[in-house]
C-alpha atoms as a PDB file:
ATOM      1  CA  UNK A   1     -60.846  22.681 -16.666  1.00  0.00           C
ATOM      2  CA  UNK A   2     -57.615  21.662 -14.197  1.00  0.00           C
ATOM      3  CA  UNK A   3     -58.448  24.221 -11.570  1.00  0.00           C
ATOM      4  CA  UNK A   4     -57.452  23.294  -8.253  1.00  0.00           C
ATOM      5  CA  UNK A   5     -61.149  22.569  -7.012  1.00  0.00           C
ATOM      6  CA  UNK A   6     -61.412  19.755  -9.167  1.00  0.00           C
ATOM      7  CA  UNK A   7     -58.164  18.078  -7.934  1.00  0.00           C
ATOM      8  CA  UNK A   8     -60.113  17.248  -4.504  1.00  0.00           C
ATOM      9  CA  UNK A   9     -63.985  16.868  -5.630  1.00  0.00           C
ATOM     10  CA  UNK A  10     -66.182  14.099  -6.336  1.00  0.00           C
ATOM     11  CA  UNK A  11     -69.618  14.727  -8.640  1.00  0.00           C
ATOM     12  CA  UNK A  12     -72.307  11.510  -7.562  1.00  0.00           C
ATOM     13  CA  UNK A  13     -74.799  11.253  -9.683  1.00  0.00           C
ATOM     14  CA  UNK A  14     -77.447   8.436  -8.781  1.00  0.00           C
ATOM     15  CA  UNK A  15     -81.246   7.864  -9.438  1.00  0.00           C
ATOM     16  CA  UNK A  16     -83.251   4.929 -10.034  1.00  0.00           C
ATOM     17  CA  UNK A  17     -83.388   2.651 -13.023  1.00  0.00           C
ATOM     18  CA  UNK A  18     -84.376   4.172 -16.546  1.00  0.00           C
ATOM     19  CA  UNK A  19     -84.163   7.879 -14.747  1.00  0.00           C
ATOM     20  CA  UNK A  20     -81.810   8.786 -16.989  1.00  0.00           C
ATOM     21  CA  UNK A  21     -78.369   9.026 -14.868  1.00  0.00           C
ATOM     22  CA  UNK A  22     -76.358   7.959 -18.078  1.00  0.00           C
ATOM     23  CA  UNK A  23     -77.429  11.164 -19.964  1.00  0.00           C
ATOM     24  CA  UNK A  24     -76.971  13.371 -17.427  1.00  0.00           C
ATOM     25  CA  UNK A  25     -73.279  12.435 -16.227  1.00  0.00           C
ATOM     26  CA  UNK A  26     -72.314  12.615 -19.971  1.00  0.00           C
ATOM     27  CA  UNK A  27     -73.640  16.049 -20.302  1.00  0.00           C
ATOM     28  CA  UNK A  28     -71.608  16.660 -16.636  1.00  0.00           C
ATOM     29  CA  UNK A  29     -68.377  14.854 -18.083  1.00  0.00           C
ATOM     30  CA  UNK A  30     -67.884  16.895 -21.469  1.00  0.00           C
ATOM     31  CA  UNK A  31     -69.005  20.062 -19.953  1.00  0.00           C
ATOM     32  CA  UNK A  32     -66.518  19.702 -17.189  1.00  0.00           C
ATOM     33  CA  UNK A  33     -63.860  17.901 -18.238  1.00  0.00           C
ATOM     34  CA  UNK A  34     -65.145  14.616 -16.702  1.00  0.00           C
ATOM     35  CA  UNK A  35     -64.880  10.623 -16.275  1.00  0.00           C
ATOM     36  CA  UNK A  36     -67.113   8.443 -15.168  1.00  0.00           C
ATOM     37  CA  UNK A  37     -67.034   5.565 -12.967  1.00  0.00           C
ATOM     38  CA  UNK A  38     -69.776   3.173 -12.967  1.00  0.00           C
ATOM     39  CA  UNK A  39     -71.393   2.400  -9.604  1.00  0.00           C
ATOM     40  CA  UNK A  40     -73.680  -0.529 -11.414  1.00  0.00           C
ATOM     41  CA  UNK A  41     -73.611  -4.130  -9.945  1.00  0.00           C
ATOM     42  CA  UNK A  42     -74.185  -5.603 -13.523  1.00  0.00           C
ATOM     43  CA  UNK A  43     -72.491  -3.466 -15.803  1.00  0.00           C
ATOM     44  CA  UNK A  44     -68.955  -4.736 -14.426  1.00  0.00           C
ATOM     45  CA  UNK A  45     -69.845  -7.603 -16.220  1.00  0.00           C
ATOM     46  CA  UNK A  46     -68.397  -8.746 -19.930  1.00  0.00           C
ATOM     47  CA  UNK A  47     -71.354  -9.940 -22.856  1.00  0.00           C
ATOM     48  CA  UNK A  48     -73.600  -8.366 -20.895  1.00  0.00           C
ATOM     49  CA  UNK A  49     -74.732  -5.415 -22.674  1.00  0.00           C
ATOM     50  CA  UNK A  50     -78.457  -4.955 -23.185  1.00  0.00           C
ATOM     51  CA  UNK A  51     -79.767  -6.262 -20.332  1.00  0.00           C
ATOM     52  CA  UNK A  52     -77.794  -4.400 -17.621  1.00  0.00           C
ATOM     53  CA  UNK A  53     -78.564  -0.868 -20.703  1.00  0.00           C
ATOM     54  CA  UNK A  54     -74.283  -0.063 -20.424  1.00  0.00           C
ATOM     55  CA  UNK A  55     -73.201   2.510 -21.966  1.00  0.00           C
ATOM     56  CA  UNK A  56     -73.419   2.317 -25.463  1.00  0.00           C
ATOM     57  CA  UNK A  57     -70.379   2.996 -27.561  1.00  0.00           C
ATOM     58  CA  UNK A  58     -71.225   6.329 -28.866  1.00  0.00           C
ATOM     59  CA  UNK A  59     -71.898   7.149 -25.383  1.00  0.00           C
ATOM     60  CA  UNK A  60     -68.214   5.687 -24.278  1.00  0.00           C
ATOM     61  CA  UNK A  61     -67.106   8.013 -27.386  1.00  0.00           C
ATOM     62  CA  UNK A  62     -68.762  11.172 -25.757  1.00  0.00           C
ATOM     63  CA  UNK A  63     -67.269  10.607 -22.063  1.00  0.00           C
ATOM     64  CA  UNK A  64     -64.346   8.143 -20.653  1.00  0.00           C
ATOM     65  CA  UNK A  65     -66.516   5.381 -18.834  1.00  0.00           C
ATOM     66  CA  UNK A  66     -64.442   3.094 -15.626  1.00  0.00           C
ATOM     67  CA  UNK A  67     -65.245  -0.359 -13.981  1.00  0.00           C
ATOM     68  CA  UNK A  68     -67.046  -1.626 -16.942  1.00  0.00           C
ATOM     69  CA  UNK A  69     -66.537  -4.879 -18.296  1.00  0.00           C
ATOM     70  CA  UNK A  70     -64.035  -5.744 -15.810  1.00  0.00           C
ATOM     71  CA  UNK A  71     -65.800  -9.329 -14.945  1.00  0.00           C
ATOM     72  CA  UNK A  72     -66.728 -12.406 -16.763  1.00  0.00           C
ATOM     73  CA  UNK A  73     -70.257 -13.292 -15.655  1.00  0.00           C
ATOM     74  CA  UNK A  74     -69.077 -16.475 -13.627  1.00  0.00           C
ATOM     75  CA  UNK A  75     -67.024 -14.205 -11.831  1.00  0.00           C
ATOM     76  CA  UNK A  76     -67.922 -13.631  -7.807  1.00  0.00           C
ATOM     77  CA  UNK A  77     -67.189  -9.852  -7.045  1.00  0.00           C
ATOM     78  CA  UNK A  78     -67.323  -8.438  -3.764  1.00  0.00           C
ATOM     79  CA  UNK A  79     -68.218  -5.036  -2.163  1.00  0.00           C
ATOM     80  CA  UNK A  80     -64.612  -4.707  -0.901  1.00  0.00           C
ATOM     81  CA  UNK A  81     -63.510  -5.204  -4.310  1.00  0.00           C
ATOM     82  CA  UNK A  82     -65.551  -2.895  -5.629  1.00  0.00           C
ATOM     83  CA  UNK A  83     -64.856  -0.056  -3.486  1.00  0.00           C
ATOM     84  CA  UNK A  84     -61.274  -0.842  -3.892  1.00  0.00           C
ATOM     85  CA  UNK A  85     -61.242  -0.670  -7.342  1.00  0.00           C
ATOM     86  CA  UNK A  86     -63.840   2.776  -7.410  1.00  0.00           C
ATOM     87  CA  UNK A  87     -61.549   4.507  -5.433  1.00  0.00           C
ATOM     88  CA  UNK A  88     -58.629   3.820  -7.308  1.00  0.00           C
ATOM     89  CA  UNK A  89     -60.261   5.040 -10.582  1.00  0.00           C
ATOM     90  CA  UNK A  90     -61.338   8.134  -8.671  1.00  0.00           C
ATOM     91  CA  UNK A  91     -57.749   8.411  -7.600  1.00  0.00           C
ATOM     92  CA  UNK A  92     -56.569   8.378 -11.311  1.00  0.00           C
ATOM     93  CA  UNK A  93     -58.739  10.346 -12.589  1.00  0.00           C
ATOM     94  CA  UNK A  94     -58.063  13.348  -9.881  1.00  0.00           C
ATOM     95  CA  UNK A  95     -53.902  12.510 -10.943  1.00  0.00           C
ATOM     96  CA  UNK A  96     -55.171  12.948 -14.572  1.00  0.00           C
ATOM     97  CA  UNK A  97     -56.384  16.620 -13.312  1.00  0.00           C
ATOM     98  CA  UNK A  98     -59.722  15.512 -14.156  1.00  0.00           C
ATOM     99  CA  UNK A  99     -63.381  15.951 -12.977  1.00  0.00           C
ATOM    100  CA  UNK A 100     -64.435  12.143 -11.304  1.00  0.00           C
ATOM    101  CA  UNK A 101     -68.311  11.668 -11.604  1.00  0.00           C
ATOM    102  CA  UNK A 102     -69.613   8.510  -9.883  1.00  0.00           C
ATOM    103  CA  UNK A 103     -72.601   7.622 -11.583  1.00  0.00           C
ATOM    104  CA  UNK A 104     -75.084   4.511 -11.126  1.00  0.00           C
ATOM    105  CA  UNK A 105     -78.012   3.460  -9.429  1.00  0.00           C
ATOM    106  CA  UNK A 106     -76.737   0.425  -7.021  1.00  0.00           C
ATOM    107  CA  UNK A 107     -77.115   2.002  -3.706  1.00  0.00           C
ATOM    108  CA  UNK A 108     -74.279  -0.226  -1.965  1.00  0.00           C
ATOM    109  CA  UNK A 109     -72.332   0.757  -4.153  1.00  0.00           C
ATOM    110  CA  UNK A 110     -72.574   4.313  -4.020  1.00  0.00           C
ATOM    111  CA  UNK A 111     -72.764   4.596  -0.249  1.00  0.00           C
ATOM    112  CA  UNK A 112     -69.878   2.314   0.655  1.00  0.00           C
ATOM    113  CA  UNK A 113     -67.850   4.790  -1.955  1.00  0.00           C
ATOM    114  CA  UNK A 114     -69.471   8.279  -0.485  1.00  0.00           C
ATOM    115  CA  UNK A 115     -69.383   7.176   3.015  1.00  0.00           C
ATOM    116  CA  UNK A 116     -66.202   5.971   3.100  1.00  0.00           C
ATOM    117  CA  UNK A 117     -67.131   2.114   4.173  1.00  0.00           C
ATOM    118  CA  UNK A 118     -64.359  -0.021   5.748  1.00  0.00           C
ATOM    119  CA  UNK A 119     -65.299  -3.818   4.065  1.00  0.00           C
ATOM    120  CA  UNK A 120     -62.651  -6.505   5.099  1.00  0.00           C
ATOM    121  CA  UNK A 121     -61.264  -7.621   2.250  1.00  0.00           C
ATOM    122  CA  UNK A 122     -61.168 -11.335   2.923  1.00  0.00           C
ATOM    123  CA  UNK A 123     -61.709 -13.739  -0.206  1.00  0.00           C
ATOM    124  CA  UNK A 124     -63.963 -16.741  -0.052  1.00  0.00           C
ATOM    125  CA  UNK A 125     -63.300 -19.834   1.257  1.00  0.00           C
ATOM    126  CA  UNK A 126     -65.722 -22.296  -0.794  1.00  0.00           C
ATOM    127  CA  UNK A 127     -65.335 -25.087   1.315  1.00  0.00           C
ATOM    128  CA  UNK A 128     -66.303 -23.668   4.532  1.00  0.00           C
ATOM    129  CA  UNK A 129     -68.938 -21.451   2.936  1.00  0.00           C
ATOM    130  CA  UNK A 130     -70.377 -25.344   1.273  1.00  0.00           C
ATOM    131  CA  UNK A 131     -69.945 -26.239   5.304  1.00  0.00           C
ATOM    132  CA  UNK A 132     -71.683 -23.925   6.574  1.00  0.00           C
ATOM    133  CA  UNK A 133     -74.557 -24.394   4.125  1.00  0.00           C
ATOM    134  CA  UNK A 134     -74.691 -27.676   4.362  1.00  0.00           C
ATOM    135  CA  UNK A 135     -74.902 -27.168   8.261  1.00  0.00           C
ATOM    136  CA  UNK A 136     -78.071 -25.041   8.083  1.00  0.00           C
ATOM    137  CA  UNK A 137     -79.738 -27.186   5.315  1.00  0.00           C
ATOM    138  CA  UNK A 138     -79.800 -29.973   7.946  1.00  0.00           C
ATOM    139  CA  UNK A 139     -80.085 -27.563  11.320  1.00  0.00           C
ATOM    140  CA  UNK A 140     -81.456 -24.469  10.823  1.00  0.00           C
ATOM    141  CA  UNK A 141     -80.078 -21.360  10.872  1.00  0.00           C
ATOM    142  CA  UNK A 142     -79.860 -22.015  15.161  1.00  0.00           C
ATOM    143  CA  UNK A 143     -76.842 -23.086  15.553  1.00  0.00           C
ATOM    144  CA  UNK A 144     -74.394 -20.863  13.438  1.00  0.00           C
ATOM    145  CA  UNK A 145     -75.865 -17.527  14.506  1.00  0.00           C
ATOM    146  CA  UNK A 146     -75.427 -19.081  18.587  1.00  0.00           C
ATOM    147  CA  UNK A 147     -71.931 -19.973  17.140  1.00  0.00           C
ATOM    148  CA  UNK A 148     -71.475 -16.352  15.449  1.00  0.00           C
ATOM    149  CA  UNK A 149     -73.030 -14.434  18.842  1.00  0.00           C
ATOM    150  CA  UNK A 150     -70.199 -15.991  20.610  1.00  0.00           C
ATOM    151  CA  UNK A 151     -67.538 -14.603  18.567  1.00  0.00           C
ATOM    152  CA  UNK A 152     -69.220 -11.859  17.370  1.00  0.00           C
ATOM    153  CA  UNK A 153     -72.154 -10.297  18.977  1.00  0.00           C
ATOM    154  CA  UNK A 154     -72.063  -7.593  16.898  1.00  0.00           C
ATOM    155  CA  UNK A 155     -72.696  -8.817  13.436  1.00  0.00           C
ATOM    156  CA  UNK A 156     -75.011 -11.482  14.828  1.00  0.00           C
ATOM    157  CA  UNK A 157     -77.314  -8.338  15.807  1.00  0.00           C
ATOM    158  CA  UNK A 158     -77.024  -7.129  12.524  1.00  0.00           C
ATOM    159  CA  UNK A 159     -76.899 -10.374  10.316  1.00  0.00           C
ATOM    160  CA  UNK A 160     -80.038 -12.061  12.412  1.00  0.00           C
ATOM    161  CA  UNK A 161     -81.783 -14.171  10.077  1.00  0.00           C
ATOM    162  CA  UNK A 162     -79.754 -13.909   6.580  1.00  0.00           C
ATOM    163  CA  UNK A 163     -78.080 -17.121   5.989  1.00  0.00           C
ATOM    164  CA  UNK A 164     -75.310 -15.493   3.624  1.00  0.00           C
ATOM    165  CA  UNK A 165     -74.535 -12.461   5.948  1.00  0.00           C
ATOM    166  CA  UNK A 166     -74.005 -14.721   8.826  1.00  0.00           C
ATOM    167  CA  UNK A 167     -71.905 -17.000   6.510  1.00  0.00           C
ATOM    168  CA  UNK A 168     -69.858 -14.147   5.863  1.00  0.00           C
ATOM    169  CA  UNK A 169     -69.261 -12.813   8.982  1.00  0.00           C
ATOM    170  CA  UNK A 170     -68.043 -16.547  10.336  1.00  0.00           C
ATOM    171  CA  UNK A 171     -66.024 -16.462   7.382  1.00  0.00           C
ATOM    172  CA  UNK A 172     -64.121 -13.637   8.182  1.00  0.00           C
ATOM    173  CA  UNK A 173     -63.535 -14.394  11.649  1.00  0.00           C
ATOM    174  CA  UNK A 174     -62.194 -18.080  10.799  1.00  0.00           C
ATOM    175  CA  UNK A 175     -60.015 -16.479   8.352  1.00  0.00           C
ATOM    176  CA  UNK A 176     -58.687 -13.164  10.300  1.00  0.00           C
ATOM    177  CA  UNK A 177     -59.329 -14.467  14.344  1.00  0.00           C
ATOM    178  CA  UNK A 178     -60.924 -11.295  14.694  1.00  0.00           C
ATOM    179  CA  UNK A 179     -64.859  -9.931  14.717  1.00  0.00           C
ATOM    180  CA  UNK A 180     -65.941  -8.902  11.320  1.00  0.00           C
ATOM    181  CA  UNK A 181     -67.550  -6.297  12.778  1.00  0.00           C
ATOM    182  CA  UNK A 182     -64.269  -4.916  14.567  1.00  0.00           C
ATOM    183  CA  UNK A 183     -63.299  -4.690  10.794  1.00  0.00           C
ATOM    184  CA  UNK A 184     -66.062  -2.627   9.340  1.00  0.00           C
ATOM    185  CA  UNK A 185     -66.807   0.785  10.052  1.00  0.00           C
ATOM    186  CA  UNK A 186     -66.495   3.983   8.025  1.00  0.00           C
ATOM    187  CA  UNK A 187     -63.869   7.230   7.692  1.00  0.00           C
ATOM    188  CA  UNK A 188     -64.230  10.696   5.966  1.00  0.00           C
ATOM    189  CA  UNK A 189     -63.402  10.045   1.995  1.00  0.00           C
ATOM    190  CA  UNK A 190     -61.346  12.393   1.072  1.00  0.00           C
ATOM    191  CA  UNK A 191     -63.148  13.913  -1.676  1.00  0.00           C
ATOM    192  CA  UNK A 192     -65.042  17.230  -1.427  1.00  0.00           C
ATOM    193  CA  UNK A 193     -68.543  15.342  -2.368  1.00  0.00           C
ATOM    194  CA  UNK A 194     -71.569  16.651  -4.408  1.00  0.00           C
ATOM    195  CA  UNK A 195     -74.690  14.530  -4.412  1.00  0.00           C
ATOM    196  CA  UNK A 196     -77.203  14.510  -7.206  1.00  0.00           C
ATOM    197  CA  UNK A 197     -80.236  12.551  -7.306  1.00  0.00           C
ATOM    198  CA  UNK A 198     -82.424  12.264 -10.059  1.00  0.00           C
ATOM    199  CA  UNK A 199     -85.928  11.790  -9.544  1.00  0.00           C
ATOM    200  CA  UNK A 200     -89.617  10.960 -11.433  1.00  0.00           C
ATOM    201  CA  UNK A 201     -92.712  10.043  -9.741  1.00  0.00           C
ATOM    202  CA  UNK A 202     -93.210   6.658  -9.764  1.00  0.00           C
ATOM    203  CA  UNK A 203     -96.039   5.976 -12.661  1.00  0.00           C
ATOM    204  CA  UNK A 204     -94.074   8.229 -15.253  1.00  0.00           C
ATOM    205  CA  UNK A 205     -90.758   6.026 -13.703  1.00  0.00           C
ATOM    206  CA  UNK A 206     -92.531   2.612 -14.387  1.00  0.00           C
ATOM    207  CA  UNK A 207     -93.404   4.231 -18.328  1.00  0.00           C
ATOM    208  CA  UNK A 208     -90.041   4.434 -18.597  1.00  0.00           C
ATOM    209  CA  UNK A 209     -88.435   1.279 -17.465  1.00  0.00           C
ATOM    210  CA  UNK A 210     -90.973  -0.866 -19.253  1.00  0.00           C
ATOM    211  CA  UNK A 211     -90.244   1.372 -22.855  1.00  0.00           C
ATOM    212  CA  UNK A 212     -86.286   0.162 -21.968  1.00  0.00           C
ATOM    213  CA  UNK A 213     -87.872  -3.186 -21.503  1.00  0.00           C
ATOM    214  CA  UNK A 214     -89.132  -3.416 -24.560  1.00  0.00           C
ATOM    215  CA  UNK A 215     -86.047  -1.544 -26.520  1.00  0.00           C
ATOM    216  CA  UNK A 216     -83.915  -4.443 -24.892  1.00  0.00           C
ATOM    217  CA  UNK A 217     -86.223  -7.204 -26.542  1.00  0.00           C
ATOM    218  CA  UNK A 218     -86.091  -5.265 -29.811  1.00  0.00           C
ATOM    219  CA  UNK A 219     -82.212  -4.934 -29.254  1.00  0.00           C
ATOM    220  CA  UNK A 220     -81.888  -8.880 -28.643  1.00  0.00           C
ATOM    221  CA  UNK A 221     -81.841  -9.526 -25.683  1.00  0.00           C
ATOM    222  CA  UNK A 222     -83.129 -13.103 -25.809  1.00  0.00           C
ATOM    223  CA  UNK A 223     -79.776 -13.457 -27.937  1.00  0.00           C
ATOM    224  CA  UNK A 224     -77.576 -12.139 -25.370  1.00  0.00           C
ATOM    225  CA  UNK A 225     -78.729 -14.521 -22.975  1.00  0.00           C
ATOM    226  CA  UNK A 226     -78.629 -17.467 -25.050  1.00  0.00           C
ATOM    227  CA  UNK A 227     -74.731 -16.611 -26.226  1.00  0.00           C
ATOM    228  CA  UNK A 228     -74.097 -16.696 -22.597  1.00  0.00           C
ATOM    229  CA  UNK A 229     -75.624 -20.514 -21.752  1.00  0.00           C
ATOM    230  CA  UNK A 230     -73.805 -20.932 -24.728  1.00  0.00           C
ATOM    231  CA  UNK A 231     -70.501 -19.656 -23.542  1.00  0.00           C
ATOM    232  CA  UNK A 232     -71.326 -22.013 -20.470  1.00  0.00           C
ATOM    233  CA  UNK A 233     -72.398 -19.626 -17.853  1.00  0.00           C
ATOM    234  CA  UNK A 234     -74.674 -21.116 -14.862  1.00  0.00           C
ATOM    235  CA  UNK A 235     -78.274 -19.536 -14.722  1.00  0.00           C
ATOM    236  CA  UNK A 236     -77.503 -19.736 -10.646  1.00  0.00           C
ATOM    237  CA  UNK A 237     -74.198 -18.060 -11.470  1.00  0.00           C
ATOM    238  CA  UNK A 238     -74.194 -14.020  -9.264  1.00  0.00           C
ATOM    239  CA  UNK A 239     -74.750 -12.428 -12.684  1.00  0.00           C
ATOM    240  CA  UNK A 240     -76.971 -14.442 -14.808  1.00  0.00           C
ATOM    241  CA  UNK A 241     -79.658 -13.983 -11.714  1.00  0.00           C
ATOM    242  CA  UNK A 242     -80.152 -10.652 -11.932  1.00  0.00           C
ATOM    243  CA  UNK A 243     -83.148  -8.731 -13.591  1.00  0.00           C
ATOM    244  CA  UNK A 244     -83.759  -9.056 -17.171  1.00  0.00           C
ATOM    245  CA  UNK A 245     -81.252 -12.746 -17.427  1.00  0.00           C
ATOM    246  CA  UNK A 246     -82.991 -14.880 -14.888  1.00  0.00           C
ATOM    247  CA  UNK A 247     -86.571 -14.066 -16.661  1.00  0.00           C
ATOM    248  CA  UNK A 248     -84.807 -14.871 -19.905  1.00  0.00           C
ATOM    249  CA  UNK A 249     -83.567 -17.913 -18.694  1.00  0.00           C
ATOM    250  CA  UNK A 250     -87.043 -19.445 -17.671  1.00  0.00           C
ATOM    251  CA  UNK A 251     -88.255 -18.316 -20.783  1.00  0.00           C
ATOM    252  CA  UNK A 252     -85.239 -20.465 -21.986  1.00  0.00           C
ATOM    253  CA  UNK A 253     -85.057 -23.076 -19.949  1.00  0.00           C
ATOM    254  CA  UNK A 254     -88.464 -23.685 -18.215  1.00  0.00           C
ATOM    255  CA  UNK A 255     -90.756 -23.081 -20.941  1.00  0.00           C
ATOM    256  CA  UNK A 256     -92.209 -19.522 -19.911  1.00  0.00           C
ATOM    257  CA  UNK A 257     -93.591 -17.817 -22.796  1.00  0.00           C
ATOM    258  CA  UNK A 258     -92.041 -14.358 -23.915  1.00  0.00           C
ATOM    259  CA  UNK A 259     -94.444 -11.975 -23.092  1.00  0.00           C
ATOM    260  CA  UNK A 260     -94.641 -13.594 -19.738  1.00  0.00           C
ATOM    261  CA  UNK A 261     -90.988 -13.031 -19.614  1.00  0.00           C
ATOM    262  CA  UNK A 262     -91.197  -9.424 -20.341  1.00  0.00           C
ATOM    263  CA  UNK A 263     -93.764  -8.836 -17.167  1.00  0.00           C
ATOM    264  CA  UNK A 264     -92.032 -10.738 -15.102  1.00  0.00           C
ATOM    265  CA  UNK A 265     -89.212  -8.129 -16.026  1.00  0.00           C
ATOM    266  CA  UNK A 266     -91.117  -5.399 -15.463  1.00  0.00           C
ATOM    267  CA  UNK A 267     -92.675  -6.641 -11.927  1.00  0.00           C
ATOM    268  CA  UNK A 268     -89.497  -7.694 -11.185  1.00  0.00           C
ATOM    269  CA  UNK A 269     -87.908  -3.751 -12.329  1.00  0.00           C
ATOM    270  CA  UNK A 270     -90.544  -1.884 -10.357  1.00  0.00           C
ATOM    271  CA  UNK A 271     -89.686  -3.814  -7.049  1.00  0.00           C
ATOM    272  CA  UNK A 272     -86.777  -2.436  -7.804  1.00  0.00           C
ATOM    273  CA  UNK A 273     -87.288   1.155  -8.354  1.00  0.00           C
ATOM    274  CA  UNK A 274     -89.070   0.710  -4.750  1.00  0.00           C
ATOM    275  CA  UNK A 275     -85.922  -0.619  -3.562  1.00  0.00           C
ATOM    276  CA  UNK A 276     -83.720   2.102  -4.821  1.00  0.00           C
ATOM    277  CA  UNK A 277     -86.048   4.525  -3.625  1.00  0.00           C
ATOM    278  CA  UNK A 278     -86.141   3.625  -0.569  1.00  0.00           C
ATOM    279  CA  UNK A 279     -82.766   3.763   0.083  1.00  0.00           C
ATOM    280  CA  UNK A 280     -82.585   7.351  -1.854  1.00  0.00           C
ATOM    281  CA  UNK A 281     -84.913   8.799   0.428  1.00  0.00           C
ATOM    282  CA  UNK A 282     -82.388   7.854   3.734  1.00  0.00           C
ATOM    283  CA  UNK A 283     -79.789  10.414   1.966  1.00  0.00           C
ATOM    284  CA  UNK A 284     -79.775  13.685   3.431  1.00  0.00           C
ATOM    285  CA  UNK A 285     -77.002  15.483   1.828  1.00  0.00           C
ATOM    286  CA  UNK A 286     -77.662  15.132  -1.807  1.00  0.00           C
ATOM    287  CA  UNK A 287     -79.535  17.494  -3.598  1.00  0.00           C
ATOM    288  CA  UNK A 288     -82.672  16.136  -6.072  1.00  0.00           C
ATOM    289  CA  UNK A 289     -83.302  17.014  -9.400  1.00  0.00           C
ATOM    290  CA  UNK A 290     -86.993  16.129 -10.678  1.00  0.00           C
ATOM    291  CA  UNK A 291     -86.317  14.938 -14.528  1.00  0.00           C
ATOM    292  CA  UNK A 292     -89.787  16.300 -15.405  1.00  0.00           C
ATOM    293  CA  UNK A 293     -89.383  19.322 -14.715  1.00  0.00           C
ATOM    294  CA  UNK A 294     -87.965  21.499 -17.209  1.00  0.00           C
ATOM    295  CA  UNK A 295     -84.332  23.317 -16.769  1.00  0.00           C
ATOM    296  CA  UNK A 296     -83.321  20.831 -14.582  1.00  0.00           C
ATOM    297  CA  UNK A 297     -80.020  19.749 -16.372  1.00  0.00           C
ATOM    298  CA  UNK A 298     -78.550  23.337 -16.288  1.00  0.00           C
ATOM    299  CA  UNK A 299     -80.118  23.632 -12.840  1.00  0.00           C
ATOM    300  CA  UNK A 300     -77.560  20.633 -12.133  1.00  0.00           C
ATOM    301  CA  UNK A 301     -74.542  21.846 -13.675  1.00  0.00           C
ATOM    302  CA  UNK A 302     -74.902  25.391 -12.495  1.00  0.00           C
ATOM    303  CA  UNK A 303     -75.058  23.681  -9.166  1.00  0.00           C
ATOM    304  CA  UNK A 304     -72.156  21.489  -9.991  1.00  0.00           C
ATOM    305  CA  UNK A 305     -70.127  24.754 -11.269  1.00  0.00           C
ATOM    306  CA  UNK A 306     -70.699  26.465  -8.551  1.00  0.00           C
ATOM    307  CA  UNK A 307     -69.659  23.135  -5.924  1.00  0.00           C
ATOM    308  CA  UNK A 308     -66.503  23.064  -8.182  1.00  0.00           C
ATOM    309  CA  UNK A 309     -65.769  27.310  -7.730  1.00  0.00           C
ATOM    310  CA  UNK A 310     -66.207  26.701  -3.969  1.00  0.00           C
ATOM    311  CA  UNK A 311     -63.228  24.233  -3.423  1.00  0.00           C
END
C-alpha cells in the first residue's frame, strides 16, 4: 500500500509491559505495508535479548524492526539521541513509501517522538558531571540548585530535588551559555499521528508479566547476564541496572538465591506497569484497545485503515 496517506502518517502503538504491543504492530506492519521502530529503552541494546523480550528473529522475519541493537550495554544514550535517531527512521521509512509504526512501552520515549520534544543535544562532560557529584556528596544538593536558580530559574523549578536533572541542566548551560530550559520546548511533528494503547486490568497484566518472567529464566536468562560480566560490562553500567539484569546480578554477585531473584523481578515489573500506567492515563488523544476483549485486533486495524483513508 503506497497511497499518498501513508507518505505523511505515523501508527503509535504503546501499552504496558507483557500487553502484547509486539504482536499487535506485526499484525499492523504486514497488513499495511509497515516498519517498526522500537520506542524501548533496553532493546537498543546489543547481547541483550531475553531480558529486555526483543523481538525474536522470526518476528524480525515477519516485519522490518529499527533502533534495535544499536548500543553496546556500556554505552550512555540520551533522549536527544534517541529522538534523533526515531525520527530519522520514521523519515526513511515514509521515503521508502512505507507505513512507520512506533511501537514500545517507554513513555519518554514515545512522547518526546509524538509530541515533538525539543532536547538539547549536548554530550556529557564526565569531568564536570564527577564535579558536580562530588560537590553534593560533601554539600548537599543546596548549593548547585542556588547556583542553577541563578542561571536558570526555570529548570531549577522543574529539576528541584533530582541530583541528575539538576546536573544536567548546569551541564548544558556551562557548555552552550544559555538556559537549558530556553532550549527545550516542543513543535507540531509532522506526521499525521494515530495513537493506540493497549490495555489489561492490572491482575490479568501482572499474570502475564510474571509467565514472561518465568519464560525468560527457562530461555536463560541467568546466562545472558553472566556472558555480559563476562564481556566486562559494569553491574552500575545504564543498562545492566535495569529490570530483569540488576536482580540477576545480586543473584550473581551478592549471593541472592534464584527464586528470590525472580520476585524481586516481578515486584520490581509491577512497579513498573504502575509507572507506565500512569503516564498512559495523562494521554488524551490515543484511542485504547482492551486486549481481553475479543475483536479487538481488527477493531484496531479497521481503525488504523480508516486513519490511513482519511489523509
Amino acid at each position: 500500500m503506497a497511497s499518498e496517506p501513508i507518505r505523511h502518517s505515523l501508527i503509535v502503538v504503546a501499552g504496558p509491559t507483557a500487553v502484547g504491543k509486539t504482536a499487535a504492530a506485526i499484525g499492523l506492519a504486514r497488513r499495511f505495508n509497515g516498519e517498526i521502530v522500537s520506542a524501548d529503552s533496553r532493546q537498543i541494546y546489543r547481547g541483550m535479548d531475553i531480558g529486555t523480550a526483543k523481538p525474536t528473529a522470526e518476528e524480525r522475519v515477519a516485519a522490518s524492526h529499527q533502533l534495535l541493537d544499536i548500543r553496546d550495554p556500556g554505552d550512555e544514550f540520551s533522549l536527544a539521541e534517541y529522538v534523533a535517531l526515531a525520527r530519522a527512521a520514521i523519515d526513511a521509512i515514509i521515503a521508502r513509501r512505507r507505513l512507520p509504526i512506533l511501537a514500545g512501552g517507554t513513555p519518554l520515549y514515545l512522547n518526546a517522538v509524538t509530541e515533538g520534544w525539543r532536547i538539547p543535544e549536548v554530550p556529557p562532560d564526565w569531568a564536570l558531571r564527577d564535579s558536580l557529584e562530588a560537590e553534593a556528596a560533601r554539600e548537599g544538593l543546596a548549593p548547585l540548585e542556588a547556583r542553577l536558580a541563578a542561571v536558570d530559574p526555570v529548570a531549577a523549578t522543574r529539576t528541584a530535588g533530582n541530583l541528575r536533572r539538576i546536573i544536567r541542566a548546569l551541564e548544558v548551560h556551562t557548555i552552550t551559555g544559555r538556559p537549558m530550559s530556553a532550549q527545550e520546548g516542543q513543535e507540531p511533528p509532522p506526521y499525521r499521528i494515530m495513537q493506540a494503547i493497549l490495555t489489561l486490568d492490572r491482575p490479568a497484566l501482572h499474570v502475564r508479566a510474571d509467565a514472561r518472567i518465568a519464560r525468560m529464566i527457562e530461555a536463560g536468562l541467568v546466562a545472558e547476564v553472566q556472558a555480559l560480566l563476562d564481556r566486562g560490562y559494569a553491574p552500575a553500567s545504564p543498562a545492566m541496572t535495569g529490570i530483569g539484569y540488576a536482580e540477576i546480578i545480586a543473584h550473581l554477585r551478592d549471593g541472592l538465591s534464584l527464586p528470590d531473584a525472580v520476585t524481586r523481578i516481578a515486584i520490581n515489573t509491577h512497579r513498573y506497569i504502575r509507572h507506565q500506567e500512569t503516564w498512559f492515563r495523562r494521554n488524551r488523544t490515543a484511542t485504547r484497545y482492551d486486549v481481553a476483549t475479543a475483536g479487538w485486533e481488527e477493531a484496531l486495524q479497521t481503525d488504523v485503515s480508516t486513519f490511513l483513508a482519511m489523509g
